[in-house]
N, C-alpha and C. Protein backbone atom coordinates (compact mmCIF):
# COMPACT_ATOMS: atom_id res chain seq x y z
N UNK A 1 -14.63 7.82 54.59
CA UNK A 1 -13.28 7.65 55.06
C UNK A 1 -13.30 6.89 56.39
N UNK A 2 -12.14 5.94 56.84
CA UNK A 2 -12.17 5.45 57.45
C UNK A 2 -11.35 5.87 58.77
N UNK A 3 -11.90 6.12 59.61
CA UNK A 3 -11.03 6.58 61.00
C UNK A 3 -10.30 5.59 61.96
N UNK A 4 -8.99 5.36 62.12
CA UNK A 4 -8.35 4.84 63.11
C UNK A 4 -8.05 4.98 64.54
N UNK A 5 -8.42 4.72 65.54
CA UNK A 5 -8.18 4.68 66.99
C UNK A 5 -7.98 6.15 67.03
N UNK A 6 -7.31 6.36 68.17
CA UNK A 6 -6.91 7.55 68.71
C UNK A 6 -5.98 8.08 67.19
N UNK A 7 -6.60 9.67 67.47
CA UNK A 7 -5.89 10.75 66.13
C UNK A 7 -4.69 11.47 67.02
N UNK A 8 -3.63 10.92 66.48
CA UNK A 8 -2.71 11.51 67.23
C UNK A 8 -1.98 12.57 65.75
N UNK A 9 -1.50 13.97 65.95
CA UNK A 9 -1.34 15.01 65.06
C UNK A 9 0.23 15.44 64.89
N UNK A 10 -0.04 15.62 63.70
CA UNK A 10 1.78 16.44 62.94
C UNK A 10 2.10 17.52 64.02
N UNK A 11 3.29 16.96 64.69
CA UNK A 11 4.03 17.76 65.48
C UNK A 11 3.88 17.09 66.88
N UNK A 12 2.60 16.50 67.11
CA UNK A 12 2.74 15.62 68.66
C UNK A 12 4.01 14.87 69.06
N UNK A 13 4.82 15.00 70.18
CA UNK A 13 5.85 14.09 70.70
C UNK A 13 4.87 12.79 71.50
N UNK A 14 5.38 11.75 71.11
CA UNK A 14 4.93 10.60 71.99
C UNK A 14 6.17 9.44 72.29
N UNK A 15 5.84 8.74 73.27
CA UNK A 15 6.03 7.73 73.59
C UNK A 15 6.14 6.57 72.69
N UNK A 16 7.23 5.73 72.41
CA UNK A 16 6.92 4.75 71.67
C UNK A 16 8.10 3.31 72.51
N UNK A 17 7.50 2.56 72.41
CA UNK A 17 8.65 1.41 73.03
C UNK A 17 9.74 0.95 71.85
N UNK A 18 10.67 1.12 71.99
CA UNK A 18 11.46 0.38 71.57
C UNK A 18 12.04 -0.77 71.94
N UNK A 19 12.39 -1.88 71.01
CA UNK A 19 13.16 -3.22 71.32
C UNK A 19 14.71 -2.81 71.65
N UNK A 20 15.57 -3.37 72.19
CA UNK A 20 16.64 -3.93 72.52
C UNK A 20 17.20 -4.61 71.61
N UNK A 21 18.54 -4.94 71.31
CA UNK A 21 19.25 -5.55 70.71
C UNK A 21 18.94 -7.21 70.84
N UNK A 22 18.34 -7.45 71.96
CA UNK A 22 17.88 -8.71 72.07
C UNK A 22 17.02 -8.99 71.59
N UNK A 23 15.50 -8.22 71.49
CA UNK A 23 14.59 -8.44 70.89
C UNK A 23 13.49 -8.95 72.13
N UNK A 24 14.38 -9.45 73.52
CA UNK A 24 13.59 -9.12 74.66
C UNK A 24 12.80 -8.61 75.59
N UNK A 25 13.37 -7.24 75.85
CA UNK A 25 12.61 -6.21 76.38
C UNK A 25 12.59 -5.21 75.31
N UNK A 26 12.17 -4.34 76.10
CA UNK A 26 12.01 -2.69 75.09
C UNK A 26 12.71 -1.64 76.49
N UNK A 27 12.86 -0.85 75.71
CA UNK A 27 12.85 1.00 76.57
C UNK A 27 11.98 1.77 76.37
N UNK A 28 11.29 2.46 76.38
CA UNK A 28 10.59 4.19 75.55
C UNK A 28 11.49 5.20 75.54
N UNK A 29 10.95 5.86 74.39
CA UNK A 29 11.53 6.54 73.61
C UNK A 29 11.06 7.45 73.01
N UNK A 30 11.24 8.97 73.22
CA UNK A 30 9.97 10.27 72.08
C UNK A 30 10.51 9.99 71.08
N UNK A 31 9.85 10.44 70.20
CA UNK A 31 9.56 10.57 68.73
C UNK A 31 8.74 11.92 68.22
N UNK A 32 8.71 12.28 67.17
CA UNK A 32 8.11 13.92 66.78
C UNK A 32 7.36 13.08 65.33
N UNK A 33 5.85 13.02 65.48
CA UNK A 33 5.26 12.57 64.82
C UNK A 33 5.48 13.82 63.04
N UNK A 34 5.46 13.49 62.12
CA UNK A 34 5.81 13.98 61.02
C UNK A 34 5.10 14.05 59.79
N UNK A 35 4.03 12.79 60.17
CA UNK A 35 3.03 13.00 59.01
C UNK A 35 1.98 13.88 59.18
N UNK A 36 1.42 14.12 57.65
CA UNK A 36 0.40 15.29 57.91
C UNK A 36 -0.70 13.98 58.85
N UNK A 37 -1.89 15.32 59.34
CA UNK A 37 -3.20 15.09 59.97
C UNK A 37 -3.75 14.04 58.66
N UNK A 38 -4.26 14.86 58.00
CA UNK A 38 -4.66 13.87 56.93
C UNK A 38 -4.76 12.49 56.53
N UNK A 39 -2.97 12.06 56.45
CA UNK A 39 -2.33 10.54 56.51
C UNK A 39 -2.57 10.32 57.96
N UNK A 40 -2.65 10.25 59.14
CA UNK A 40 -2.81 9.80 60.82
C UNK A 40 -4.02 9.75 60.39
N UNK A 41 -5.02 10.43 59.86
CA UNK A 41 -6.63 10.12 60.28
C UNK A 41 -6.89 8.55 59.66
N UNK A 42 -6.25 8.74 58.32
CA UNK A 42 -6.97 8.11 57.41
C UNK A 42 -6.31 6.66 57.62
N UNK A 43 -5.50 6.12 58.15
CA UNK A 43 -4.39 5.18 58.44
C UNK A 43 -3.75 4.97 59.96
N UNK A 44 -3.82 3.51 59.84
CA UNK A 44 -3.16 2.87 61.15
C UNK A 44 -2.10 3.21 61.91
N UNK A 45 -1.35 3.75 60.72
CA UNK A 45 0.22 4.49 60.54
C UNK A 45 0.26 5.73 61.17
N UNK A 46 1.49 5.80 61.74
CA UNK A 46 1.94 7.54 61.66
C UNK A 46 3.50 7.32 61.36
N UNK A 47 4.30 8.56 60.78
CA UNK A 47 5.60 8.79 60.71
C UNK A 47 6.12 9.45 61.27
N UNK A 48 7.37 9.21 62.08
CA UNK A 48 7.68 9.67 62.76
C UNK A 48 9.53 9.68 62.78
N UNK A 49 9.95 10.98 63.55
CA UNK A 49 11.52 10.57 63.15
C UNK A 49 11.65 10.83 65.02
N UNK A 50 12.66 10.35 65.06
CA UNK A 50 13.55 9.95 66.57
C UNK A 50 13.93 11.35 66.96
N UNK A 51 13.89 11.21 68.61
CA UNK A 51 14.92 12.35 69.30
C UNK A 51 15.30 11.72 70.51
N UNK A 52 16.29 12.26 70.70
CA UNK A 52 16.91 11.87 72.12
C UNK A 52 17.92 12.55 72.74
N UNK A 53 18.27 12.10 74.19
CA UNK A 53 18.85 13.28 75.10
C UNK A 53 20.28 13.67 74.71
N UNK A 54 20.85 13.12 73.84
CA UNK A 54 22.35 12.74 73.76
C UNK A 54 22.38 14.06 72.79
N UNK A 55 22.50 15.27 73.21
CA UNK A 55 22.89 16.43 72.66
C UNK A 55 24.39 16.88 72.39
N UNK A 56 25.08 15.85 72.45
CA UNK A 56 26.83 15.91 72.26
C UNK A 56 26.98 16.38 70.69
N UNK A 57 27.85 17.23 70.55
CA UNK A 57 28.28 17.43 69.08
C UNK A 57 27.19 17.73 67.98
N UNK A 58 27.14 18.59 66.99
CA UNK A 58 26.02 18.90 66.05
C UNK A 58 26.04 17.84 65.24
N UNK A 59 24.79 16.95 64.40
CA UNK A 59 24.72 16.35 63.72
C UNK A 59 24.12 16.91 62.59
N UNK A 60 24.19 16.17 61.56
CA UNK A 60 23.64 16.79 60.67
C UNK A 60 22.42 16.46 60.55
N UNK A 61 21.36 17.07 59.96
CA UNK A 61 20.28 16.84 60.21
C UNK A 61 18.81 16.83 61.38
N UNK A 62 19.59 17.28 62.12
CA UNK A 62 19.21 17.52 63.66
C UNK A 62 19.14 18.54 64.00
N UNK A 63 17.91 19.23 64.98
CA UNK A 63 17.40 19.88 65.31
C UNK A 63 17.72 19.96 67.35
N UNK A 64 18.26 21.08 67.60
CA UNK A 64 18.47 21.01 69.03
C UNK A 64 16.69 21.48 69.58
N UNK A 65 16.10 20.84 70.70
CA UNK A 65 14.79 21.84 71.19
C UNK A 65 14.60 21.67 72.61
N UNK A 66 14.33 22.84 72.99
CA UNK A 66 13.97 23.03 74.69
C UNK A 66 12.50 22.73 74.66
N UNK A 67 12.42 23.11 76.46
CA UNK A 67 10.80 23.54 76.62
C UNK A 67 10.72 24.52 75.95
N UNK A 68 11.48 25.75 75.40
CA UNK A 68 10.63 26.81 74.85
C UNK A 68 10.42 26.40 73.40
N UNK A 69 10.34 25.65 72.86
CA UNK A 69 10.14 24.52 72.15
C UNK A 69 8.46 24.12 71.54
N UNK A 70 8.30 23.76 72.82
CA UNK A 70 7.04 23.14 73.42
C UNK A 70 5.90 24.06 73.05
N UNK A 71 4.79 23.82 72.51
CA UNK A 71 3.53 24.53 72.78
C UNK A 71 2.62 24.23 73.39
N UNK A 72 2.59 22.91 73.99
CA UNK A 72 1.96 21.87 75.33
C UNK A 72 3.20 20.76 75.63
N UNK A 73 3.32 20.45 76.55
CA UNK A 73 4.41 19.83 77.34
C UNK A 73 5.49 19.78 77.64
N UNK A 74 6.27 19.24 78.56
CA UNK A 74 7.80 19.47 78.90
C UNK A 74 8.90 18.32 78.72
N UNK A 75 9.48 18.96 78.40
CA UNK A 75 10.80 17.89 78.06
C UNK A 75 11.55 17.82 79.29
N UNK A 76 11.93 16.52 79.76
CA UNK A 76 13.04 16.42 81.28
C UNK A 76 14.51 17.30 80.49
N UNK A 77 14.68 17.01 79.53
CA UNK A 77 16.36 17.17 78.61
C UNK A 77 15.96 17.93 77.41
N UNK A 78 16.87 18.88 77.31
CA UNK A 78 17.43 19.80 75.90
C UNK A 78 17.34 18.08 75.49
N UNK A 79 16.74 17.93 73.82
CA UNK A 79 16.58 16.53 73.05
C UNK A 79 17.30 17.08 71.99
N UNK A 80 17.67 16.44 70.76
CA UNK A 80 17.83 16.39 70.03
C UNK A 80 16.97 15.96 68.89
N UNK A 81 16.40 16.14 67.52
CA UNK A 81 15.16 15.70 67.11
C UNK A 81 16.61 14.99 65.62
N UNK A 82 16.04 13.78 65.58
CA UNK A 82 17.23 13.28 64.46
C UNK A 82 16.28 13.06 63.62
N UNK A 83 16.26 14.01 62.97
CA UNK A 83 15.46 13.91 61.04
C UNK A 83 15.71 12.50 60.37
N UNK A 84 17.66 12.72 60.39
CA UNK A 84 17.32 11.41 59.49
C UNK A 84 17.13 10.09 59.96
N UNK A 85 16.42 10.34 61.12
CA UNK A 85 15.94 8.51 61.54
C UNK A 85 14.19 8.61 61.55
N UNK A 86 13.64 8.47 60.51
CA UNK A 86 12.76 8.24 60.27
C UNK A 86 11.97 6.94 60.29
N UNK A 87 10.66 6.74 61.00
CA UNK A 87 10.21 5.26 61.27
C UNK A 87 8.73 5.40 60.65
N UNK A 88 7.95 4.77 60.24
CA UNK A 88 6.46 4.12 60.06
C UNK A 88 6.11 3.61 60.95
N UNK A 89 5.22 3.72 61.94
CA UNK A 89 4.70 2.59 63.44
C UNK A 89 3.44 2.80 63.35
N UNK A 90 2.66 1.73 63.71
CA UNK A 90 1.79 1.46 64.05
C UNK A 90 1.01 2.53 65.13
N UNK A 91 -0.15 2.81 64.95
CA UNK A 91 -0.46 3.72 66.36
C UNK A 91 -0.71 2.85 67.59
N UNK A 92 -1.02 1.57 67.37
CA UNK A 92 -1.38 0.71 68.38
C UNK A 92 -0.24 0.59 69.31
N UNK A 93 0.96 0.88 68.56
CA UNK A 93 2.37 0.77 69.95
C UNK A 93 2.35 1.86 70.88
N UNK A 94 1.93 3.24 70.69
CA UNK A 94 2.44 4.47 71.19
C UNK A 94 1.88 4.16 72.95
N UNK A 95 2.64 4.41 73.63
CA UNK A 95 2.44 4.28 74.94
C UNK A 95 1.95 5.90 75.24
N UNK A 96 2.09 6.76 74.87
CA UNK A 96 1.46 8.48 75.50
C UNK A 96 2.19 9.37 74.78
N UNK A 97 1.19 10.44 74.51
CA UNK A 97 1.64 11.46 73.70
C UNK A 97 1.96 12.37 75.19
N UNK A 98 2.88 13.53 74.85
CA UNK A 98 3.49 14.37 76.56
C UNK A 98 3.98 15.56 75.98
N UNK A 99 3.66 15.94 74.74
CA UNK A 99 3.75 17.31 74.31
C UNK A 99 3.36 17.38 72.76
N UNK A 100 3.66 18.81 72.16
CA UNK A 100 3.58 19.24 70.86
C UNK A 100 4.36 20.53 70.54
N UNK A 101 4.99 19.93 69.54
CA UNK A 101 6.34 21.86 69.23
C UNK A 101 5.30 22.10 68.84
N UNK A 102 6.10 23.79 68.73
CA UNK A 102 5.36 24.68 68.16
C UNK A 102 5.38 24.88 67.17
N UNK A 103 4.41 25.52 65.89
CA UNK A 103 4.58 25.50 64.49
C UNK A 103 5.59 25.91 63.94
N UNK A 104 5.94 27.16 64.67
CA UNK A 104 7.13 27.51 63.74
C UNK A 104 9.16 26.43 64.16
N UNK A 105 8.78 25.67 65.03
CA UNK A 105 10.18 24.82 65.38
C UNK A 105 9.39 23.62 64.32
N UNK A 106 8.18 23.35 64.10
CA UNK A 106 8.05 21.95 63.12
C UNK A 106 8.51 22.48 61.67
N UNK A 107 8.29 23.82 61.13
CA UNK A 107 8.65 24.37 60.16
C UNK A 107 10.53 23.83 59.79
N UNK A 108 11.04 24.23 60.85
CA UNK A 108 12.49 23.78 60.82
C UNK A 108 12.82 22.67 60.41
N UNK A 109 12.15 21.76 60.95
CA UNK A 109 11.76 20.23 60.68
C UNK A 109 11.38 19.66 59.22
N UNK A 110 10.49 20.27 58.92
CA UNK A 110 9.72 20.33 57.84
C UNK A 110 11.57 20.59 56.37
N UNK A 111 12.05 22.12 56.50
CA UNK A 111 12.86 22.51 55.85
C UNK A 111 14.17 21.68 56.26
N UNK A 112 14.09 21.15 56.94
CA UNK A 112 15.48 20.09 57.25
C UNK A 112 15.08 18.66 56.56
N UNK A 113 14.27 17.85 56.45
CA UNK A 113 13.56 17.12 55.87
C UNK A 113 13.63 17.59 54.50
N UNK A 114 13.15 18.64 53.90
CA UNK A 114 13.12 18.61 52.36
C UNK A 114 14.85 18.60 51.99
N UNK A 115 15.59 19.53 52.84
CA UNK A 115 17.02 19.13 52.76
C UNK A 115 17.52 17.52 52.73
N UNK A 116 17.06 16.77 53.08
CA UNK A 116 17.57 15.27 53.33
C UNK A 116 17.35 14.84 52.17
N UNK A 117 16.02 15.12 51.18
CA UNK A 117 15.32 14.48 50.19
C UNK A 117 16.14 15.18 49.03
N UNK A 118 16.44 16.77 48.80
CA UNK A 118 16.29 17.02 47.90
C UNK A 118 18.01 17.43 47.31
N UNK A 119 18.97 17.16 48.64
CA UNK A 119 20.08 17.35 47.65
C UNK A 119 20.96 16.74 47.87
């Protein structure tokens, strides 16, 4: 089997740049990595779905999470984790991983996700 760069793991929050509407600059941005260990080892890839600070109003599909959240690192903002924005990226973009939920808040994740797929 073939190993790719840094093994970054199901449930790690990282850093990722995002583009702009221009296509000029970027921002960063967490993300809650989503694929198993398995798929990250074996591939360039990881999956990952979006979160961000904008905790206004319940969405569907979304997950509210604190630091108590966290099982290594801290969040500046209560985030929001948006399931249904799911991405494929490259690991070569990720600018820093800065935490990891805990198993049982990825579980939530996990059961909100099979909700998106299955009805």
């Amino acid at each position: 089997m073939i190993e790719f760069g840094t093994m970054y793991k199901q449930r790690d929050i990282i850093i990722i740049p995002i583009p702009f509407s221009d296509l000029k600059s970027t921002k960063k941005r967490p993300v809650v990595i989503v694929s198993n260990d398995i798929y990250n080892k074996k591939t360039e890839d990881i999956i990952v779905v979006a979160m961000t600070s904008n905790i206004e109003g319940k969405k569907d599909y979304s997950l509210l999470i604190s630091n108590d959240d966290l099982e290594v690192g801290e969040l500046k903002h209560k985030s929001m984790v948006r399931i249904d924005k799911i991405y494929t990226l490259n690991k070569s973009i990720v600018i820093k991983k800065f935490g990891t939920l805990k198993r049982e808040v990825f579980c939530q994740i996990e059961k909100i996700l099979q909700q998106l797929f299955t009805q």
